[in-house]
N, C-alpha and C. Protein backbone atom coordinates (compact mmCIF):
# COMPACT_ATOMS: atom_id res chain seq x y z
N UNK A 1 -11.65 35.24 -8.26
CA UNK A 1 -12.43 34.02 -8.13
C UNK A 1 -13.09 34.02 -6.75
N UNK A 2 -14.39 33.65 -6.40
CA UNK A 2 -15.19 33.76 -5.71
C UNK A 2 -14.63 32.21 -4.59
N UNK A 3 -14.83 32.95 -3.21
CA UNK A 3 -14.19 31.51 -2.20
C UNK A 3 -15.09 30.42 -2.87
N UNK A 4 -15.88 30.24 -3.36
CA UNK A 4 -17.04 29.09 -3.65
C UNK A 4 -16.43 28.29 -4.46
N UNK A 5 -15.88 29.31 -5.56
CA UNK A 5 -15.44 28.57 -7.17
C UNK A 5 -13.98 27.73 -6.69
N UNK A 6 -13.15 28.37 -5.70
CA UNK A 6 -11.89 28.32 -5.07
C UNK A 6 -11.77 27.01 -4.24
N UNK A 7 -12.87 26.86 -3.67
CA UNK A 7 -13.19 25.57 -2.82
C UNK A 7 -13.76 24.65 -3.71
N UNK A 8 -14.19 24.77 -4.48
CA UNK A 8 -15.01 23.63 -5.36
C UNK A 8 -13.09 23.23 -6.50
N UNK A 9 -12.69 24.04 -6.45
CA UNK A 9 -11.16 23.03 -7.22
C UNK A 9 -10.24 23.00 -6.03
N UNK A 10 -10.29 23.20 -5.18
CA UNK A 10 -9.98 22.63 -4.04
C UNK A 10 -10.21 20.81 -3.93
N UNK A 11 -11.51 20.72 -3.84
CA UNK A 11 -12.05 19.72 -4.13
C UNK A 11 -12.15 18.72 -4.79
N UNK A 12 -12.29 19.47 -6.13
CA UNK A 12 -12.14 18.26 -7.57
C UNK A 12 -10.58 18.11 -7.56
N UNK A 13 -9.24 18.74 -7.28
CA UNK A 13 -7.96 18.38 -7.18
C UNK A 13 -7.71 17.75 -6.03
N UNK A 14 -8.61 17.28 -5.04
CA UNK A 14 -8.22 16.53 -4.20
C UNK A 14 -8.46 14.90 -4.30
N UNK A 15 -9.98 15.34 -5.07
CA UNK A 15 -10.45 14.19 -5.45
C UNK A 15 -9.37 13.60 -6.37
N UNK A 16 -8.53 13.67 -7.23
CA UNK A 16 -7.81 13.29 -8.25
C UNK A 16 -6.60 12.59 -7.59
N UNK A 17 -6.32 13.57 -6.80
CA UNK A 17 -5.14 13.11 -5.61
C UNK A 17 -5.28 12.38 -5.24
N UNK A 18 -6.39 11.58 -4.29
CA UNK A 18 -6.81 10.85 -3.70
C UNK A 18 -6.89 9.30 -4.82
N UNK A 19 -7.63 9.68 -5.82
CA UNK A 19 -7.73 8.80 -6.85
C UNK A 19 -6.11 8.06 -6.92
N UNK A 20 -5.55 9.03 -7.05
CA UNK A 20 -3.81 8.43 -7.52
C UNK A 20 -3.29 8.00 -6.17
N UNK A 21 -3.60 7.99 -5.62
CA UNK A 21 -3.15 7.52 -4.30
C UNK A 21 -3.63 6.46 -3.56
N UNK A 22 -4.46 6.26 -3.93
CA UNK A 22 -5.87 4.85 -3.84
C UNK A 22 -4.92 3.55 -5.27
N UNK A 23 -4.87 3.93 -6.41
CA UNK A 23 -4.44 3.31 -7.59
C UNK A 23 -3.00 3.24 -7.47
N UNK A 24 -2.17 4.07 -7.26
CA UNK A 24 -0.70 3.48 -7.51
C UNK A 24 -0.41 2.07 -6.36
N UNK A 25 -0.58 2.66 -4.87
CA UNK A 25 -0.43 1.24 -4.37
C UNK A 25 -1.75 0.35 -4.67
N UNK A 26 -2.33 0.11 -5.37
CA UNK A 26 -3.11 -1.21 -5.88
C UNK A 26 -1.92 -1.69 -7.02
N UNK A 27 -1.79 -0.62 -8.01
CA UNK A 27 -0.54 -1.33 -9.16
C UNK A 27 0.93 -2.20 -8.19
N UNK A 28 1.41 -1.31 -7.27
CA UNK A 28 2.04 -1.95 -6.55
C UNK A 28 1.73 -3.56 -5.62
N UNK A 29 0.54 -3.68 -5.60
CA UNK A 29 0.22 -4.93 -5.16
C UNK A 29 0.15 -5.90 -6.38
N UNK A 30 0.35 -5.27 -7.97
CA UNK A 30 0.13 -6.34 -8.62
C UNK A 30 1.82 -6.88 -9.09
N UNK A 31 1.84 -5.51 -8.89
CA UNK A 31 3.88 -5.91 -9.59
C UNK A 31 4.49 -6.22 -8.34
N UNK A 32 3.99 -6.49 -7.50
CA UNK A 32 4.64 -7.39 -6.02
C UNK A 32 4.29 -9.05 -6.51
N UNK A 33 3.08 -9.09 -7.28
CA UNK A 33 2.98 -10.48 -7.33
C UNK A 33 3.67 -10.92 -8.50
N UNK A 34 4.15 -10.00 -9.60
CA UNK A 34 5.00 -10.64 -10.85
C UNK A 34 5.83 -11.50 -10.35
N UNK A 35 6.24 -12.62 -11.45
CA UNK A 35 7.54 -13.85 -10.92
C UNK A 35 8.69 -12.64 -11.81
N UNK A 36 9.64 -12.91 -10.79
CA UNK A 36 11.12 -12.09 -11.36
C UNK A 36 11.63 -12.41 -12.65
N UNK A 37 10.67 -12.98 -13.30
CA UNK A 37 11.61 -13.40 -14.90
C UNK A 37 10.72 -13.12 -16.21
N UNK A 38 9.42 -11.89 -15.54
CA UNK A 38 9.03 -11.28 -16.41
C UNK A 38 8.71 -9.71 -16.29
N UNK A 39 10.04 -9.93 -17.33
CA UNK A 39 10.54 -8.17 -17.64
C UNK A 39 9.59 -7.40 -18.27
N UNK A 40 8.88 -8.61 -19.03
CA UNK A 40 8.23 -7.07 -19.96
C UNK A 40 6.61 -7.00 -18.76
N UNK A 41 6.35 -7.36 -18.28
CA UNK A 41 5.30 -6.59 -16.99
C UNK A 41 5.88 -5.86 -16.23
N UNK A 42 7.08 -6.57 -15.70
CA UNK A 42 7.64 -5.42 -15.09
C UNK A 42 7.99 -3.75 -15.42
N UNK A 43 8.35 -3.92 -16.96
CA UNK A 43 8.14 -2.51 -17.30
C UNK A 43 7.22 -2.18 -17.82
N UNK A 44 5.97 -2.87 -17.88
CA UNK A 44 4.68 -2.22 -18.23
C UNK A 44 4.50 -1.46 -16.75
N UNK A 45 4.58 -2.30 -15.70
CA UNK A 45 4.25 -1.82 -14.34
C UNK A 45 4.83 -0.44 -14.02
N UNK A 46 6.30 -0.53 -14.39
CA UNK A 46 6.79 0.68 -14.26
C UNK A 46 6.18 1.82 -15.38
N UNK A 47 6.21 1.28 -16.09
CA UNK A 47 5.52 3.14 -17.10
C UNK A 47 4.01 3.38 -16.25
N UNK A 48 3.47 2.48 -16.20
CA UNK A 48 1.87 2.93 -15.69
C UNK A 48 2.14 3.65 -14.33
N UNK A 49 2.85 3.18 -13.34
CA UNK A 49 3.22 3.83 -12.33
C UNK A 49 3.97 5.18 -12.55
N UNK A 50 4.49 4.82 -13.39
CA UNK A 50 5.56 6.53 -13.37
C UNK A 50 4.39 7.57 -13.82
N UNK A 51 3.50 7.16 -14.59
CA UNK A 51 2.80 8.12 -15.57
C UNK A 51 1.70 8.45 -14.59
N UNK A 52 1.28 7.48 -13.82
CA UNK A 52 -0.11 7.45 -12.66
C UNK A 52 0.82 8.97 -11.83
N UNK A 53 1.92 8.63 -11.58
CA UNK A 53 2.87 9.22 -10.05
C UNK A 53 2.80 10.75 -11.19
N UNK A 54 3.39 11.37 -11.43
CA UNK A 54 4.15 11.80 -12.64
C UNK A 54 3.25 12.65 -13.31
N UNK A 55 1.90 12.15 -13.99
CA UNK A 55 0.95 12.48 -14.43
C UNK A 55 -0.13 13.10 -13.73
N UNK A 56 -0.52 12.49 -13.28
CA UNK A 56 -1.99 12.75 -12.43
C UNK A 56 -1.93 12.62 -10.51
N UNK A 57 -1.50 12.31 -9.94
CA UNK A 57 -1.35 12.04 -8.58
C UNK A 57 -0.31 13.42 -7.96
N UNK A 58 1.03 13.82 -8.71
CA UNK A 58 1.50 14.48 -8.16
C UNK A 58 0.98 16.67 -8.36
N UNK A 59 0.72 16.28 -9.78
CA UNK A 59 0.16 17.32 -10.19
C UNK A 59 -1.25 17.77 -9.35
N UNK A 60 -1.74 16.88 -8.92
CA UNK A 60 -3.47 17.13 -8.55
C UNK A 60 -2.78 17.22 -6.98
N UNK A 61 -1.52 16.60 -6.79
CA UNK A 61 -1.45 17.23 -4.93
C UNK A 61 -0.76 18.59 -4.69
N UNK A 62 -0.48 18.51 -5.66
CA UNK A 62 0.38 20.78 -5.77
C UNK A 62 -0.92 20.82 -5.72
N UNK A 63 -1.76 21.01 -7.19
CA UNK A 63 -3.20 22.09 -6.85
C UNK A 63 -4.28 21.91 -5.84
N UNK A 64 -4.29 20.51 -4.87
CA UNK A 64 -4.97 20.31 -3.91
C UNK A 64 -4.48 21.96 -2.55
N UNK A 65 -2.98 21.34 -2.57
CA UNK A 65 -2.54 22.05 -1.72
C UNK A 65 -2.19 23.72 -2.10
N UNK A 66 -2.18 23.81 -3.51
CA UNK A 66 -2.28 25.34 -3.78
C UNK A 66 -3.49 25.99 -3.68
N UNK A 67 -5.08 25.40 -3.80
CA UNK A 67 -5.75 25.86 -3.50
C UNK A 67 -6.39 26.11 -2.36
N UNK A 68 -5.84 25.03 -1.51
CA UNK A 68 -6.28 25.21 -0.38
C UNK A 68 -5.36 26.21 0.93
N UNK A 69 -4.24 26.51 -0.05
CA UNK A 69 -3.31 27.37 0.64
C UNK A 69 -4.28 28.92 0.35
N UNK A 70 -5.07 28.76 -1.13
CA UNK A 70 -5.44 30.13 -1.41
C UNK A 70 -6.49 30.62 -0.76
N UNK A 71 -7.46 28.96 -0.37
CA UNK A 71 -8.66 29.13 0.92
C UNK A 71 -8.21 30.05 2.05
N UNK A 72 -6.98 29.39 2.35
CA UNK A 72 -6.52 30.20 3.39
C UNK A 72 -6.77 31.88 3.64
N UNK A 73 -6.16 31.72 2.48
CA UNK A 73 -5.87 33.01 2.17
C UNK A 73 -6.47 33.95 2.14
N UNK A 74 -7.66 33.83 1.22
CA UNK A 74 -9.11 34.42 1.23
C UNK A 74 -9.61 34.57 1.85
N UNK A 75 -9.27 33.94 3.35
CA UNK A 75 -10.35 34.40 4.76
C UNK A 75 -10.45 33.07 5.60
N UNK A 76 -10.18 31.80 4.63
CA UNK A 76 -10.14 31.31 5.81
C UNK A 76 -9.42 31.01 7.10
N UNK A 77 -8.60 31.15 6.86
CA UNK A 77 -7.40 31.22 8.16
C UNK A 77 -8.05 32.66 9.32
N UNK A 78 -8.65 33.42 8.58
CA UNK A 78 -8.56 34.58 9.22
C UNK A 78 -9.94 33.83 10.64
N UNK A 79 -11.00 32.81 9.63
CA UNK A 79 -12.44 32.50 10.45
C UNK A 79 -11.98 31.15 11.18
N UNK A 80 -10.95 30.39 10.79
CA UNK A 80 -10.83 28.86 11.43
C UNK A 80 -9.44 29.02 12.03
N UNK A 81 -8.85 29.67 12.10
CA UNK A 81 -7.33 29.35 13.03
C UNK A 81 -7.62 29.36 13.90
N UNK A 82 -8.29 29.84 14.93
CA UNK A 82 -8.05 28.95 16.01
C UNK A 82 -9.21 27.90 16.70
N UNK A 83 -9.74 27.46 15.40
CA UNK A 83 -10.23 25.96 15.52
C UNK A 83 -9.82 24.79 15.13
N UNK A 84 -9.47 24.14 16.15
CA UNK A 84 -8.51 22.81 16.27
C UNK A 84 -8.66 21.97 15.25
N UNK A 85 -9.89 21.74 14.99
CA UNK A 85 -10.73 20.99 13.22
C UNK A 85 -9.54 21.03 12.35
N UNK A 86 -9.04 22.44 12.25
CA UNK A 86 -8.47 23.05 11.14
C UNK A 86 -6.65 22.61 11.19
N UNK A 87 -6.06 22.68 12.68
CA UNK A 87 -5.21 22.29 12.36
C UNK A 87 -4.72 20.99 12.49
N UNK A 88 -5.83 19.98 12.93
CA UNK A 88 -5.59 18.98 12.46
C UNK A 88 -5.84 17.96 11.53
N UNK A 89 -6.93 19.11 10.51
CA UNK A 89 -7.05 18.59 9.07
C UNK A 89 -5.44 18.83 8.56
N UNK A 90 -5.05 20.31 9.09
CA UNK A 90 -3.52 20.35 7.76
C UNK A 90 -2.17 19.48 8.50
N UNK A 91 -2.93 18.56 9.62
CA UNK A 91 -1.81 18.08 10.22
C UNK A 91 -2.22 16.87 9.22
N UNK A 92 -3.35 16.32 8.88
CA UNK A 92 -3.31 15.20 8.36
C UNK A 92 -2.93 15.19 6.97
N UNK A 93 -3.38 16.41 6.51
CA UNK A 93 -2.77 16.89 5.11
C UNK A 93 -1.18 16.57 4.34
N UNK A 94 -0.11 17.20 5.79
CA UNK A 94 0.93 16.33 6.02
C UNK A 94 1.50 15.41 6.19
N UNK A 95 0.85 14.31 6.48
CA UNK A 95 0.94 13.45 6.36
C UNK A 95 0.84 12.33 5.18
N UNK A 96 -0.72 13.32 4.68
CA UNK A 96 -0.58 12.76 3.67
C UNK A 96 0.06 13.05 2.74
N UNK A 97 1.30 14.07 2.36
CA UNK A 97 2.32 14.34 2.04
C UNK A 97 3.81 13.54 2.26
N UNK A 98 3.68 13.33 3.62
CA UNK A 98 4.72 12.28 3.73
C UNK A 98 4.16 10.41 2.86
N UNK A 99 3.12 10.59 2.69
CA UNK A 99 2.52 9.11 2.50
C UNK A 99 3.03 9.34 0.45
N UNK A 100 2.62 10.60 0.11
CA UNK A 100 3.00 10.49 -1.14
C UNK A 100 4.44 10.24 -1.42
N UNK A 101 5.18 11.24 -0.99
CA UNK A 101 6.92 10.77 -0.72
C UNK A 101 7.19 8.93 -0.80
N UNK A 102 6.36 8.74 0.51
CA UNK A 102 6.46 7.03 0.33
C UNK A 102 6.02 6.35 -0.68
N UNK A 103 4.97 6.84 -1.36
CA UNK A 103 4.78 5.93 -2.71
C UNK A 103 5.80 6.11 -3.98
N UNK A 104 6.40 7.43 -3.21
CA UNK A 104 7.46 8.26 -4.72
C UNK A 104 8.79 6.80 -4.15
N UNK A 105 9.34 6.62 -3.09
CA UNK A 105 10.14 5.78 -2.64
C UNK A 105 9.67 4.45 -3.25
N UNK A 106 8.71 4.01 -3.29
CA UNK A 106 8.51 2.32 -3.33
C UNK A 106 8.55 2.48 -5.33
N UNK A 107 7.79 3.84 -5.52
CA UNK A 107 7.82 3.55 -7.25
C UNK A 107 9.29 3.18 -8.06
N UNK A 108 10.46 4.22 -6.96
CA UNK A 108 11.60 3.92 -7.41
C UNK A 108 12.56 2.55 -6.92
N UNK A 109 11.88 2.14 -6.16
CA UNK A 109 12.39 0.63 -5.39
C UNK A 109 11.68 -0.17 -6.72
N UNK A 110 10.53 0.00 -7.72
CA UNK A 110 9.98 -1.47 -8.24
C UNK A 110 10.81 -0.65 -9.52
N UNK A 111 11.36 0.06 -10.02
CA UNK A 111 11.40 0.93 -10.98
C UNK A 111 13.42 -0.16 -10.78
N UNK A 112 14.00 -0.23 -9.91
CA UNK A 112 15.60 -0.18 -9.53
C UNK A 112 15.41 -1.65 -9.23
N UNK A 113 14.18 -2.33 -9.36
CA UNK A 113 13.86 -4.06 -8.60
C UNK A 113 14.88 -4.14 -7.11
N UNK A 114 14.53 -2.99 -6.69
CA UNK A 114 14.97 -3.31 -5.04
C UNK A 114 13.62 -2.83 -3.98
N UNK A 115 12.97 -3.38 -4.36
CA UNK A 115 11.70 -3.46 -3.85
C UNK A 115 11.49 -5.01 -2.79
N UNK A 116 11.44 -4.62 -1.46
CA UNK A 116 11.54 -6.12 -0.86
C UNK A 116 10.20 -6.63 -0.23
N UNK A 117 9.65 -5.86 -0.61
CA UNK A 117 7.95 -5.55 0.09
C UNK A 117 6.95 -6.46 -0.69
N UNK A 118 5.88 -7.55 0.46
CA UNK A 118 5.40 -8.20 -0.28
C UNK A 118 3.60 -7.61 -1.02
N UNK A 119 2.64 -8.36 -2.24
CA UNK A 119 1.92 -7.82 -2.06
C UNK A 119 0.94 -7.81 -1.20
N UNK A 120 1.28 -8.63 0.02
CA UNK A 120 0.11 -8.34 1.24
C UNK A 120 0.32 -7.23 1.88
N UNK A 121 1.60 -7.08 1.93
CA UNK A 121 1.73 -5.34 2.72
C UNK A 121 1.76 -3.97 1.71
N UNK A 122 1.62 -4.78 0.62
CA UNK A 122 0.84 -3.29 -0.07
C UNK A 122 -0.62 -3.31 0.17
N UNK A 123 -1.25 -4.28 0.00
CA UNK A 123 -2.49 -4.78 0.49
C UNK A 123 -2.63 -3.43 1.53
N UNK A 124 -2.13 -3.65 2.88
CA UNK A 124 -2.42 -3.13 3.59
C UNK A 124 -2.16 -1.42 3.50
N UNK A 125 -0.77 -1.36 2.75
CA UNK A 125 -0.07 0.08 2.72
C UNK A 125 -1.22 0.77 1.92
N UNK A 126 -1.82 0.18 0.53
CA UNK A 126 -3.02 0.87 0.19
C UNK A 126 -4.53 1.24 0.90
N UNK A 127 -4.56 0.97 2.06
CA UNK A 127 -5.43 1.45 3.50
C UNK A 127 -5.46 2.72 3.55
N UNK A 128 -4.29 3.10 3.93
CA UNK A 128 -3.91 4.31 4.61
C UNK A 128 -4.26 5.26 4.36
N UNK A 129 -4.42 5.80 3.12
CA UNK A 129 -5.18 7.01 2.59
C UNK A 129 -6.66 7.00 2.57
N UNK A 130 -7.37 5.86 2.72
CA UNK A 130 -8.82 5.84 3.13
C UNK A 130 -9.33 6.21 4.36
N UNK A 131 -8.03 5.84 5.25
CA UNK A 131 -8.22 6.35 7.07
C UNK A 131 -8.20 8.19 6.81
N UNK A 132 -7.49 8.38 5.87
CA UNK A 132 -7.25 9.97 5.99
C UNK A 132 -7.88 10.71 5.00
N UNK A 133 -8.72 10.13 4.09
CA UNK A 133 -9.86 10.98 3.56
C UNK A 133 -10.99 10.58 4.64
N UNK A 134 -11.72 9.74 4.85
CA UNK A 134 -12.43 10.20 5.87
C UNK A 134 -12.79 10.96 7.26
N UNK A 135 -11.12 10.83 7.61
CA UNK A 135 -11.09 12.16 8.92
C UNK A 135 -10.78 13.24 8.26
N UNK A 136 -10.42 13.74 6.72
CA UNK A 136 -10.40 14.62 6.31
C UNK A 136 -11.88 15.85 6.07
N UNK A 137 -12.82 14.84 5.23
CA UNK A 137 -13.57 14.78 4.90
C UNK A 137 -14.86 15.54 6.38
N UNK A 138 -14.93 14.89 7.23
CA UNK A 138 -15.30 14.89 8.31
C UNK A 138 -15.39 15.46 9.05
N UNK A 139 -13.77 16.01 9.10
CA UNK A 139 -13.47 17.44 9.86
C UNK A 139 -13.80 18.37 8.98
N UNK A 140 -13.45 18.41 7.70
CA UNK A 140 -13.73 19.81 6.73
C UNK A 140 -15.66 19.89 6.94
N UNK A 141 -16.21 19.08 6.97
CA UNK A 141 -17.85 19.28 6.76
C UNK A 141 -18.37 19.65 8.08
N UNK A 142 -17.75 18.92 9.09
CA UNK A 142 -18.62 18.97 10.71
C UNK A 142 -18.21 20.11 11.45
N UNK A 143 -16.80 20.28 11.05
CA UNK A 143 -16.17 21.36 11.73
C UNK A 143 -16.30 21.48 13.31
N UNK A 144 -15.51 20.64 14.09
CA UNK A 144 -16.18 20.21 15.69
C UNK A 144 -15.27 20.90 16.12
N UNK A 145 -15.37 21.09 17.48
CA UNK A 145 -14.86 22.15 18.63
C UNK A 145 -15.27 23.62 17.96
């Protein structure tokens, strides 16, 4: 496969990632607002979340990160390591790895109803991945230093 074709599903699996990661904490801001004495949203909330997490969000962040391990591979590491761009796109990359972990934590907190988090601070917790596709984004296109 040609670096072109390699980077372009690079891409479309990030985009997907991103998608599920944008949408699960929005679902989480809605099953923060359920009243505790309705079960059956509550487990609607939970299947849509498990299947969002589960389905599409975790799968599309392996092949984000498998293809872009294969970018590597192919040459790019050999042309960008030692441009700083680069390692602090895969520093943010990590992060946004730890950020998925945290949504895997809160799915099983609304999943166990030990979830103590309100929906204004999902409000906010669903931010976070918008701060880090755009410095993603940014650094991968401008490529500075």
């Amino acid at each position: 496969m040609s670096y072109l074709a390699i980077k372009a599903w690079h891409l479309i699996w990030m985009v997907c990632w991103f998608a599920g990661l944008f949408y699960l904490p929005r679902l989480y801001v809605y099953h923060a607002m359920l009243p505790p004495e309705d079960g059956a949203g509550h487990e609607r909330f939970v299947l849509m979340e498990r299947k969002l997490f589960w389905g599409i969000t975790t799968p599309a962040a392996v092949l984000t990160i498998g293809f872009g391990l294969w970018l590597l591979a192919a040459g790019g590491w050999a042309l960008y390591s030692k441009m700083g761009w680069l390692h602090l796109k895969l520093a943010l990359v990590a992060l946004l790895v730890v950020y998925h972990v945290w949504c895997y934590r809160y799915l099983r907190a609304f999943r166990e109803l030990t979830n103590t988090r309100t929906h204004r601070w999902f409000r906010w917790f669903n931010e976070a991945p918008v701060i880090v596709l755009i410095a993603v984004v940014l650094l991968a296109s401008l490529k500075p230093w």
